[in-house]
PDB file of N, CA and C in Angstrom:
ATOM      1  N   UNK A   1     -13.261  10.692  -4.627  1.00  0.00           N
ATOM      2  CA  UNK A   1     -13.154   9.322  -4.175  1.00  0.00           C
ATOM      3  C   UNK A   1     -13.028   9.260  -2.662  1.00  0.00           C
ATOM      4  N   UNK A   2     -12.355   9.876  -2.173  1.00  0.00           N
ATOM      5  CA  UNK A   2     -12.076   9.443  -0.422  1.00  0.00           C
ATOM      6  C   UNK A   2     -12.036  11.417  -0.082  1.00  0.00           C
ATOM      7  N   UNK A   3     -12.321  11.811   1.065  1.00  0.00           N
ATOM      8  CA  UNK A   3     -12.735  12.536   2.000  1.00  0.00           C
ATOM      9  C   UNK A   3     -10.936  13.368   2.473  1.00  0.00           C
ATOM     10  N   UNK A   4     -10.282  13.984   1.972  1.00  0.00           N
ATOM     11  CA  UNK A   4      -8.874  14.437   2.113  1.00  0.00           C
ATOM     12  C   UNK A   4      -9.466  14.865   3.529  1.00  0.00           C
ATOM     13  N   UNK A   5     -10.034  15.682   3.786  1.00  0.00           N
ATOM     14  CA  UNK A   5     -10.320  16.241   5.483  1.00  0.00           C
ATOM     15  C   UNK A   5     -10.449  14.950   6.275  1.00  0.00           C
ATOM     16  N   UNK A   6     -11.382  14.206   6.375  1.00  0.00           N
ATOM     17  CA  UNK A   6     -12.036  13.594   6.585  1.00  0.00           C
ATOM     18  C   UNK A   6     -10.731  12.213   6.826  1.00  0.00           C
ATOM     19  N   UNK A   7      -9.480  12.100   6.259  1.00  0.00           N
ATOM     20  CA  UNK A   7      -8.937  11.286   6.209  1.00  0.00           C
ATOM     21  C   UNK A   7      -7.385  11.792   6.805  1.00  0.00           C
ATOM     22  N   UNK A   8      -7.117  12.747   6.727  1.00  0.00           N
ATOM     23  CA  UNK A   8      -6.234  13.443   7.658  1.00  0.00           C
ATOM     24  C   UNK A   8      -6.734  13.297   9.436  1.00  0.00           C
ATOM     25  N   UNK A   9      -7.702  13.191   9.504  1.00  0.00           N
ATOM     26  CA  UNK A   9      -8.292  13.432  10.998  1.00  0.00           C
ATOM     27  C   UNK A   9      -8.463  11.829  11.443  1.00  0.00           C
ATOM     28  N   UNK A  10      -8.418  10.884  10.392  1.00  0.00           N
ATOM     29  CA  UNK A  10      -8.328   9.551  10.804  1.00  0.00           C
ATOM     30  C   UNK A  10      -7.230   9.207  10.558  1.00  0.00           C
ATOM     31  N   UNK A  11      -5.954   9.867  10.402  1.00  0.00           N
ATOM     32  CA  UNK A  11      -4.810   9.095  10.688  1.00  0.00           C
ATOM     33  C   UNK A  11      -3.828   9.849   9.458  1.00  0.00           C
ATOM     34  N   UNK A  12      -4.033  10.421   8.267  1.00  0.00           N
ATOM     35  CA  UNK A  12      -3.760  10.753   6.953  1.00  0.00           C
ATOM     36  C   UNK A  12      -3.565   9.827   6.022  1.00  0.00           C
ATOM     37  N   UNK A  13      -2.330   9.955   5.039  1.00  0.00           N
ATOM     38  CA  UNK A  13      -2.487   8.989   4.025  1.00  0.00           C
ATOM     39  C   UNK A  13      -1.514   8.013   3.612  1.00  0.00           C
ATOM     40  N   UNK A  14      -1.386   7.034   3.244  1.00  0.00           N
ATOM     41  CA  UNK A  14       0.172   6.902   2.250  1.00  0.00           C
ATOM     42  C   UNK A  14       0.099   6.889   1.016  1.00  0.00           C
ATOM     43  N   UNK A  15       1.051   6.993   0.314  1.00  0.00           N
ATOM     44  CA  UNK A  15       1.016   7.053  -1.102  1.00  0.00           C
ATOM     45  C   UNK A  15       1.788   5.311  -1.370  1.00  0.00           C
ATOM     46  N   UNK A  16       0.684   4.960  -2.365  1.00  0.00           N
ATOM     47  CA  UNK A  16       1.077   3.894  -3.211  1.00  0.00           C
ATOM     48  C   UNK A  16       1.451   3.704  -4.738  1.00  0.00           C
ATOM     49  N   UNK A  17       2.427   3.358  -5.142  1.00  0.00           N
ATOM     50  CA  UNK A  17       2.589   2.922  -6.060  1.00  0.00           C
ATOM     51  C   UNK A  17       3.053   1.763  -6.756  1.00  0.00           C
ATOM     52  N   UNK A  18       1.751   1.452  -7.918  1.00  0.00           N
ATOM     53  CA  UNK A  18       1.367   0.221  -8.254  1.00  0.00           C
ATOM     54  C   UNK A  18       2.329  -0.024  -9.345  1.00  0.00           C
ATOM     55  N   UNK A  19       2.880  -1.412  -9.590  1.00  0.00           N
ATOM     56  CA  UNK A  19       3.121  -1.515 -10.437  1.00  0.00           C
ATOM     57  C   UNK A  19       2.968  -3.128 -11.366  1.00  0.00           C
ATOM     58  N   UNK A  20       3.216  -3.833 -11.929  1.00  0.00           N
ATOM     59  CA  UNK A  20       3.585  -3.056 -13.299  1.00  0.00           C
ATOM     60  C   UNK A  20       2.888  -1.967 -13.234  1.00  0.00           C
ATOM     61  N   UNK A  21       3.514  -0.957 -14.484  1.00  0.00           N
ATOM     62  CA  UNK A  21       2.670   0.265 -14.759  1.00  0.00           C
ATOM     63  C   UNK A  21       3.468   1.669 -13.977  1.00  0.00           C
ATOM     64  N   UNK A  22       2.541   2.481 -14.069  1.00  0.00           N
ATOM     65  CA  UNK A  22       3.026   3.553 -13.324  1.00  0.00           C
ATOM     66  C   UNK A  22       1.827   4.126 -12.897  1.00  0.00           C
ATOM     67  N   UNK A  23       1.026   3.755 -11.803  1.00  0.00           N
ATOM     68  CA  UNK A  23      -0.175   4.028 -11.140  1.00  0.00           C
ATOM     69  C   UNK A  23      -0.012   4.321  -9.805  1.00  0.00           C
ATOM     70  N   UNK A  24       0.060   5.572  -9.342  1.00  0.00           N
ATOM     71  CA  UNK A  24       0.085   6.323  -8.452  1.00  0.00           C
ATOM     72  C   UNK A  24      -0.960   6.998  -7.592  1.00  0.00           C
ATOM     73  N   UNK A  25      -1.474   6.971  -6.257  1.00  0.00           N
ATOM     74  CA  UNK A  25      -2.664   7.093  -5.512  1.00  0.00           C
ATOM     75  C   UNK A  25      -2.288   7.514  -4.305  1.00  0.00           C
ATOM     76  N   UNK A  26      -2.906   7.967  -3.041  1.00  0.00           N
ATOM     77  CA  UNK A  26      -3.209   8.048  -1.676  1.00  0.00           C
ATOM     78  C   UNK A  26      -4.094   7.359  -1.420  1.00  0.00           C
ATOM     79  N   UNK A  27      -4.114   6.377  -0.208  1.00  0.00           N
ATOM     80  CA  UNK A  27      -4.947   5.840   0.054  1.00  0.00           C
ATOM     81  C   UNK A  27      -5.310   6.112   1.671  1.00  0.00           C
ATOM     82  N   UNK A  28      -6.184   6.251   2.408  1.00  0.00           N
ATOM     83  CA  UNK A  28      -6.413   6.662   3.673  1.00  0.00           C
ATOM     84  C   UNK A  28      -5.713   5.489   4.380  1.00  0.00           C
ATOM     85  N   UNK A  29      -4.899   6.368   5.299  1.00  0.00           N
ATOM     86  CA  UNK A  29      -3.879   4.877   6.261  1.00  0.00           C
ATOM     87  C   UNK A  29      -5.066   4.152   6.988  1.00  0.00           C
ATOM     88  N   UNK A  30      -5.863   4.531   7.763  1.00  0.00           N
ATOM     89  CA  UNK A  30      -7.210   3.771   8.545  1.00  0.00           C
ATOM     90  C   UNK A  30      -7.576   3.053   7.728  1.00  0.00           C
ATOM     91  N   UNK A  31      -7.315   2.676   6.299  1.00  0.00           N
ATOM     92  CA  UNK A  31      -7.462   1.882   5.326  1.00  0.00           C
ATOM     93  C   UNK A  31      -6.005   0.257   4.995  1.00  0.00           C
ATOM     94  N   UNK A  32      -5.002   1.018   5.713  1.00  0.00           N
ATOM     95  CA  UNK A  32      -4.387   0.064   5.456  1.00  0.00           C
ATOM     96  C   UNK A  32      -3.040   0.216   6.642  1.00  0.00           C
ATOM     97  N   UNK A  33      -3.474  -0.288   7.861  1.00  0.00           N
ATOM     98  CA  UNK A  33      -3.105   0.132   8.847  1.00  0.00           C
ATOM     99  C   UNK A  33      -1.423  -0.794   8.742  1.00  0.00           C
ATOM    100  N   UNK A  34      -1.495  -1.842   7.725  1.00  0.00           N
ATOM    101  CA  UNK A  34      -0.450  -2.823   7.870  1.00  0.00           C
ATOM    102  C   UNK A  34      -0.226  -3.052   6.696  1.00  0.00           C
ATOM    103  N   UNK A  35       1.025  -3.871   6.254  1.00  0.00           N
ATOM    104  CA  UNK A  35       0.825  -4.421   4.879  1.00  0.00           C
ATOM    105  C   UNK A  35      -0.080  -5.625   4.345  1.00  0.00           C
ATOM    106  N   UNK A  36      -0.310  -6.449   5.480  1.00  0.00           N
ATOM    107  CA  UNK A  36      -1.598  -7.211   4.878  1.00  0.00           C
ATOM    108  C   UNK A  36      -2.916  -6.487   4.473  1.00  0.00           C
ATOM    109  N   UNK A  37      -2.966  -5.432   5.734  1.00  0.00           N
ATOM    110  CA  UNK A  37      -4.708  -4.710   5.403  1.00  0.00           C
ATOM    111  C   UNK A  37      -4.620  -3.948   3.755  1.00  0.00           C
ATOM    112  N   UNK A  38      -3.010  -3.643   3.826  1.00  0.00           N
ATOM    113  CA  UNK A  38      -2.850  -2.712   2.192  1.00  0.00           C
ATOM    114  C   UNK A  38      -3.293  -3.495   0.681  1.00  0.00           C
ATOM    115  N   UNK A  39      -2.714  -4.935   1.202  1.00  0.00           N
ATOM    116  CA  UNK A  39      -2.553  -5.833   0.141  1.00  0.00           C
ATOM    117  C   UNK A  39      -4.385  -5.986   0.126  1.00  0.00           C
ATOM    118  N   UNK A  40      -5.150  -6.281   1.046  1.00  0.00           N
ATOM    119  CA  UNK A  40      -6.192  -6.738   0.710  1.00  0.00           C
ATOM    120  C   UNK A  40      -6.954  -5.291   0.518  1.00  0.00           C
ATOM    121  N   UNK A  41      -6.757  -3.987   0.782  1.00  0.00           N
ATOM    122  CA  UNK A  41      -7.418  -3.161   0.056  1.00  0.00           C
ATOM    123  C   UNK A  41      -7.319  -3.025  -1.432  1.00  0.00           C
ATOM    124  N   UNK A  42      -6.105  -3.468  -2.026  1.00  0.00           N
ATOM    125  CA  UNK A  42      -5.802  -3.442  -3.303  1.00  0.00           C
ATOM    126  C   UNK A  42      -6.120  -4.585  -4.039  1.00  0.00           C
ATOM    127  N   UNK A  43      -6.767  -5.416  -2.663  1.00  0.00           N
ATOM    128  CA  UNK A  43      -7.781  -6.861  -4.299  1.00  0.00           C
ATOM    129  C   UNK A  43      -7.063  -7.534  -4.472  1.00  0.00           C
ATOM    130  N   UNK A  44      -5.701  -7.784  -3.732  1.00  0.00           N
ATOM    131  CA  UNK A  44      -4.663  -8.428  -3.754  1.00  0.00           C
ATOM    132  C   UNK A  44      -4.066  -9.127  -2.669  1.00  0.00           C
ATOM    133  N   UNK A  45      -4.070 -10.722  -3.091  1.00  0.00           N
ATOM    134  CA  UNK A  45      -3.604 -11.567  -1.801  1.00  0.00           C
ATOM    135  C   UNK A  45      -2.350 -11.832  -1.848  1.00  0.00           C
ATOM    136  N   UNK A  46      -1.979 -12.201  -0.827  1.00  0.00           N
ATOM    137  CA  UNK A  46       0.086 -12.413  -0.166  1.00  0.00           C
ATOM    138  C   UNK A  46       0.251 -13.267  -1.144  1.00  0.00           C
ATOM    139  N   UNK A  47       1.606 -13.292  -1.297  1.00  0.00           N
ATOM    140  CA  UNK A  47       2.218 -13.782  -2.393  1.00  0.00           C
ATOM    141  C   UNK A  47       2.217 -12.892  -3.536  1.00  0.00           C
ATOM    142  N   UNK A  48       1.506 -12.430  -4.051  1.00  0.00           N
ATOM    143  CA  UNK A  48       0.720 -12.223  -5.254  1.00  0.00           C
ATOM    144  C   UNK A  48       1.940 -11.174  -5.718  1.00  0.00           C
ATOM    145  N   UNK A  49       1.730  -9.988  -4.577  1.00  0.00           N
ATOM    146  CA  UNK A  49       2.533  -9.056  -4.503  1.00  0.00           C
ATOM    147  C   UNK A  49       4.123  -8.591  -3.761  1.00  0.00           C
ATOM    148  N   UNK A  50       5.099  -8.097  -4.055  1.00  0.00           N
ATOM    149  CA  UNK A  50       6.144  -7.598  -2.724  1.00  0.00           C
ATOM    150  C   UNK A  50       5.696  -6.106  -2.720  1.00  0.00           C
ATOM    151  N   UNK A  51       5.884  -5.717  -1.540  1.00  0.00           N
ATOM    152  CA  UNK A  51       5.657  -4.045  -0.720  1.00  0.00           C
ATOM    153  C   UNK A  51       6.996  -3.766  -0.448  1.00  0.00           C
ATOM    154  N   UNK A  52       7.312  -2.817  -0.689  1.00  0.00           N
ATOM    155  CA  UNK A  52       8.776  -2.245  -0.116  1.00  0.00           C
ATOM    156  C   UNK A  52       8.625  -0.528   0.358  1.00  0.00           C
ATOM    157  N   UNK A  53       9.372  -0.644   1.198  1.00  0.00           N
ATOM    158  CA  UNK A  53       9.538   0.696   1.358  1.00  0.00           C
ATOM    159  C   UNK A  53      10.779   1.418   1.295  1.00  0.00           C
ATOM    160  N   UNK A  54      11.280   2.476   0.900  1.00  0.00           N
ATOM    161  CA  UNK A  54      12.624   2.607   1.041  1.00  0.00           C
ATOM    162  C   UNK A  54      13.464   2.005   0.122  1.00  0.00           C
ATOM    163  N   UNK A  55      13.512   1.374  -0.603  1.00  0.00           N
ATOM    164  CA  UNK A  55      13.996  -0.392  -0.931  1.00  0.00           C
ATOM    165  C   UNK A  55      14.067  -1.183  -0.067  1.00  0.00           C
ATOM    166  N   UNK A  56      13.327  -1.410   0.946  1.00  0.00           N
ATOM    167  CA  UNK A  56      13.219  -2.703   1.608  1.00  0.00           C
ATOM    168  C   UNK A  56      12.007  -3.221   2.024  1.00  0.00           C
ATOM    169  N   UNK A  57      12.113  -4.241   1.251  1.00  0.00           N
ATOM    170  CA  UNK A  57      10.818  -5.193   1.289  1.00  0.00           C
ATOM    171  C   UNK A  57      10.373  -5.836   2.735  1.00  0.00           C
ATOM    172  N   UNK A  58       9.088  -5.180   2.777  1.00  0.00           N
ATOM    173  CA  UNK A  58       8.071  -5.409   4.033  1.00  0.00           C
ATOM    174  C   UNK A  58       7.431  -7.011   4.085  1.00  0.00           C
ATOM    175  N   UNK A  59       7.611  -7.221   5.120  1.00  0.00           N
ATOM    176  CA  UNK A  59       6.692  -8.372   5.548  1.00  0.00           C
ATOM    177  C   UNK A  59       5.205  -8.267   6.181  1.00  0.00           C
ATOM    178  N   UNK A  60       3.847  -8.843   5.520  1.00  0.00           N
ATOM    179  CA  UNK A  60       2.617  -8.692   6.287  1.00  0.00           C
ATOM    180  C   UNK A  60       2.286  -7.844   7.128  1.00  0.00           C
ATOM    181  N   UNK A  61       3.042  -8.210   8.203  1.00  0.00           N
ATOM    182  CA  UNK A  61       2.918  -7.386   9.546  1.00  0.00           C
ATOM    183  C   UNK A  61       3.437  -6.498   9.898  1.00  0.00           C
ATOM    184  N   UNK A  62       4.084  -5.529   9.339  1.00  0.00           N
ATOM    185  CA  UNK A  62       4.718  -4.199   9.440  1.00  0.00           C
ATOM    186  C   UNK A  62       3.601  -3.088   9.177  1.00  0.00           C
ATOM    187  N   UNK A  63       3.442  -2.426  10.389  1.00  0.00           N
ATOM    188  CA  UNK A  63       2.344  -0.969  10.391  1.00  0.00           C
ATOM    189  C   UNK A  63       2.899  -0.291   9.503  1.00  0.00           C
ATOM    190  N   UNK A  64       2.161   0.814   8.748  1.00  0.00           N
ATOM    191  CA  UNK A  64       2.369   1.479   8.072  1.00  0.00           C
ATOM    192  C   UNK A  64       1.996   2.932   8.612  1.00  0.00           C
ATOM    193  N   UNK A  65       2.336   4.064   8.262  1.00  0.00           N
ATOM    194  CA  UNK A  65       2.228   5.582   8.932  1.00  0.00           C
ATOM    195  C   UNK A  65       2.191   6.474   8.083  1.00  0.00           C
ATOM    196  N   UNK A  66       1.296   7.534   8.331  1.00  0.00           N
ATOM    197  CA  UNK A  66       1.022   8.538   7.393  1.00  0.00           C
ATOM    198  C   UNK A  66       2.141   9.050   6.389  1.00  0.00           C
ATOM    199  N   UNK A  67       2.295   9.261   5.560  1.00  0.00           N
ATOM    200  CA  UNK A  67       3.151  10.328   4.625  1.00  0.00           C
ATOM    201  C   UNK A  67       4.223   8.952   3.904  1.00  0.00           C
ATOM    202  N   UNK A  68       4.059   7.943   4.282  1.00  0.00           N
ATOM    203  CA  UNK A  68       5.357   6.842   3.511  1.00  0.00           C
ATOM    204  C   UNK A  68       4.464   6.202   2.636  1.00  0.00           C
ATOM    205  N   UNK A  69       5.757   6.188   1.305  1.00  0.00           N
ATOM    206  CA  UNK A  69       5.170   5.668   0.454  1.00  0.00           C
ATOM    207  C   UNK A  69       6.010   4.458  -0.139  1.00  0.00           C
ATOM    208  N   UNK A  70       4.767   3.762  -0.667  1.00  0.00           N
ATOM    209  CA  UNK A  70       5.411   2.393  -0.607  1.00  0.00           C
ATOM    210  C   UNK A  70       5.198   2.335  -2.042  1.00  0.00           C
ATOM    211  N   UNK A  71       5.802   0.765  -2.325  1.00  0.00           N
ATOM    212  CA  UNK A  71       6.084   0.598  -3.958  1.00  0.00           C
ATOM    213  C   UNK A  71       5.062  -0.916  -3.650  1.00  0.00           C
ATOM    214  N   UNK A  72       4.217  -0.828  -4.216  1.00  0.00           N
ATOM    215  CA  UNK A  72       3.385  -2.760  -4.547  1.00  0.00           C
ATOM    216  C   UNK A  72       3.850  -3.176  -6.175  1.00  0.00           C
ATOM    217  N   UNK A  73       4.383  -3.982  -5.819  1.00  0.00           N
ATOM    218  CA  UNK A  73       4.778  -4.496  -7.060  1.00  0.00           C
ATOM    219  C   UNK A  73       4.367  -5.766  -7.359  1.00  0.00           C
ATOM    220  N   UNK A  74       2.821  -6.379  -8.251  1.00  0.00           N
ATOM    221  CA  UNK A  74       2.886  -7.503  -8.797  1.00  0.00           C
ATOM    222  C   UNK A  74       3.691  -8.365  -9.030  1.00  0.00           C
ATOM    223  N   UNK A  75       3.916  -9.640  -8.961  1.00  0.00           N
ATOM    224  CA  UNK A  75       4.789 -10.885  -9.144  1.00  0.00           C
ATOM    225  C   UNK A  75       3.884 -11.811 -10.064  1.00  0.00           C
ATOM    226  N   UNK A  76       4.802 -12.288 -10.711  1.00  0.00           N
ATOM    227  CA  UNK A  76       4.148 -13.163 -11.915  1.00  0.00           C
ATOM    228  C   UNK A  76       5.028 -14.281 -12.596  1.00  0.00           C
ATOM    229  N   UNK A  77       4.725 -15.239 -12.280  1.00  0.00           N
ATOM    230  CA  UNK A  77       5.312 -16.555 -12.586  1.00  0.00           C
ATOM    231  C   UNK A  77       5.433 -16.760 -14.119  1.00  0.00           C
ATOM    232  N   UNK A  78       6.773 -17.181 -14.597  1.00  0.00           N
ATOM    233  CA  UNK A  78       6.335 -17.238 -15.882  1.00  0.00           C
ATOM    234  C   UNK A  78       7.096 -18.649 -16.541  1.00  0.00           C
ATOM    235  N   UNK A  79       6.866 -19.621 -17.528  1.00  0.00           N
ATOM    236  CA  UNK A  79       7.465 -20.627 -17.303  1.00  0.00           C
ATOM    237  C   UNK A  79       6.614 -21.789 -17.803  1.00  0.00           C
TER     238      UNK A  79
END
């Protein structure tokens, strides 16, 4: 799927994990330089989702950096 050499030399990776579920990936950071660019690589618009890192939930505009991994967690209205 994506270029491991090829993506280390553009910046490396972070690891995401999706959830619901338990779906786990690297995605090339030059791919998701922020949490908005992350959210819209994942087909997914604001709101939709919270990003956290650490346990603490990111806002849009927070850069993201090789080797951190974040948690995307779907939100879903129910009611």
């Amino acid at each position: 799927m994506f270029d491991d050499k090829r993506d280390e030399r553009r910046g490396g990776t972070v690891t995401v994990q999706l959830q619901p579920g338990r779906s786990e990936f690297e995605l090339p950071r030059a791919r998701a330089k922020n949490v908005a660019r992350l959210l819209e690589e994942l087909g997914l618009r604001q709101g939709t989702a919270i990003v956290a890192r650490d346990g603490i939930l990111l806002t849009p505009d927070v850069p993201l950096y090789p080797g951190q991994t974040l948690l995307v967690r779907k939100v879903m209205s129910s009611g």
